[in-house]
Protein backbone atom coordinates (compact mmCIF):
# COMPACT_ATOMS: atom_id res chain seq x y z
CA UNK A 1 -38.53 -1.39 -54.00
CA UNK A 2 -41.27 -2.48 -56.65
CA UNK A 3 -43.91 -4.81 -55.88
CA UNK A 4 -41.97 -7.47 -58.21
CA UNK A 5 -39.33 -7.03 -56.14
CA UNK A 6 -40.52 -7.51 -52.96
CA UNK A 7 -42.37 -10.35 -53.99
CA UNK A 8 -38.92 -11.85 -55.11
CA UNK A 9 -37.26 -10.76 -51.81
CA UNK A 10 -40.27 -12.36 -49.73
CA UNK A 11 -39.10 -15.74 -51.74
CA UNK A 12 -36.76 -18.46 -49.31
CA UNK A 13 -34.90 -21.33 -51.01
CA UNK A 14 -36.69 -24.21 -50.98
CA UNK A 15 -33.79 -26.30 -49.94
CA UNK A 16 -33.62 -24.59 -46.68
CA UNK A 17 -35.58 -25.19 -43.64
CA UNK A 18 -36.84 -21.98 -42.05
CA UNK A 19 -33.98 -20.60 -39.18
CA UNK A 20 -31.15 -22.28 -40.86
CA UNK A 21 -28.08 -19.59 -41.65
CA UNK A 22 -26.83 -19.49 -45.06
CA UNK A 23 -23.67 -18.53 -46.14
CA UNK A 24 -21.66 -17.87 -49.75
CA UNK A 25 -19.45 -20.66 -50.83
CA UNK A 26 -16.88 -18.31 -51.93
CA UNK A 27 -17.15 -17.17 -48.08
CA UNK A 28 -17.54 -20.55 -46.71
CA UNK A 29 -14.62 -21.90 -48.12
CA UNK A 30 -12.36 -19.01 -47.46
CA UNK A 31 -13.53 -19.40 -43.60
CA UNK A 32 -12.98 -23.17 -43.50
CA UNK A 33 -9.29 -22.32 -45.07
CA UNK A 34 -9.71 -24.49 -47.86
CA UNK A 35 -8.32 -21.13 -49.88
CA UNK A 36 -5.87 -18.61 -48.23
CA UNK A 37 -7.99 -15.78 -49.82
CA UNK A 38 -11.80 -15.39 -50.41
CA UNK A 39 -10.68 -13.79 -53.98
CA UNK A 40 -9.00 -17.09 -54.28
CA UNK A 41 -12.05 -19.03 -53.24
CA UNK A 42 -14.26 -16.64 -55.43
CA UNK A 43 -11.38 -17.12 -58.71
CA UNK A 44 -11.52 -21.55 -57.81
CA UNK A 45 -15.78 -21.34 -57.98
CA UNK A 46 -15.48 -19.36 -61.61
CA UNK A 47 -12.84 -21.94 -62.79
CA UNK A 48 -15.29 -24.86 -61.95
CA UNK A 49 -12.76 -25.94 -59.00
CA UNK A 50 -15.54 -26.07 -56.67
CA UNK A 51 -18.82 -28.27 -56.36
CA UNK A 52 -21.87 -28.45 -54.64
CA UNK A 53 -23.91 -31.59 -54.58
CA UNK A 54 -22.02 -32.37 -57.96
CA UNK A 55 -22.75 -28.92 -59.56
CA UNK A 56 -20.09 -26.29 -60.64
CA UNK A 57 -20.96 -23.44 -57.55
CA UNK A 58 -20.60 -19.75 -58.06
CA UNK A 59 -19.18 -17.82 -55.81
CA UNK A 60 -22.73 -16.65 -54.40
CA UNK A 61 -24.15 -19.60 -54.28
CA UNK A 62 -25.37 -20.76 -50.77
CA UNK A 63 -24.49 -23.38 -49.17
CA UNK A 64 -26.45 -24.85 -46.05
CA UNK A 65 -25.86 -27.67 -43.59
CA UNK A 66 -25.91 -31.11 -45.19
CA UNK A 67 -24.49 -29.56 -48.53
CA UNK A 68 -21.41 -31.51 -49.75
CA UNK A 69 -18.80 -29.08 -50.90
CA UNK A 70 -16.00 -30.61 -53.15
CA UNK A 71 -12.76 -28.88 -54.11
């Protein structure tokens, strides 16, 4: 690991308080059976089907309690 990259990996998001879990929305979804598949769930996020706090998600893109995940 280079020193840029552990200074990168060191990094939390902002948006999460420290000891909250984060998970994938792709995952998330799938788990919550909003999508029978997480390849579905991952295919819905790169077709703009899914949003987070009114932005188009990715499929890595965490989401963390209080988020509000529309399909």
């Amino acid at each position: 690991m280079h020193v840029h990259d552990a200074a990168i990996a060191g990094q939390r998001d902002s948006r999460r308080p420290a000891g909250v879990a984060v998970t994938r929305v792709d995952a998330w979804t799938w788990s919550v059976r909003l999508f029978k598949t997480r390849s579905a769930a991952a295919s819905a996020c790169r077709g703009g089907h899914v949003k987070i706090n009114g932005a188009t998600a990715k499929p890595a893109q965490p989401v963390v309690p209080g988020d509000e995940v529309r399909v």
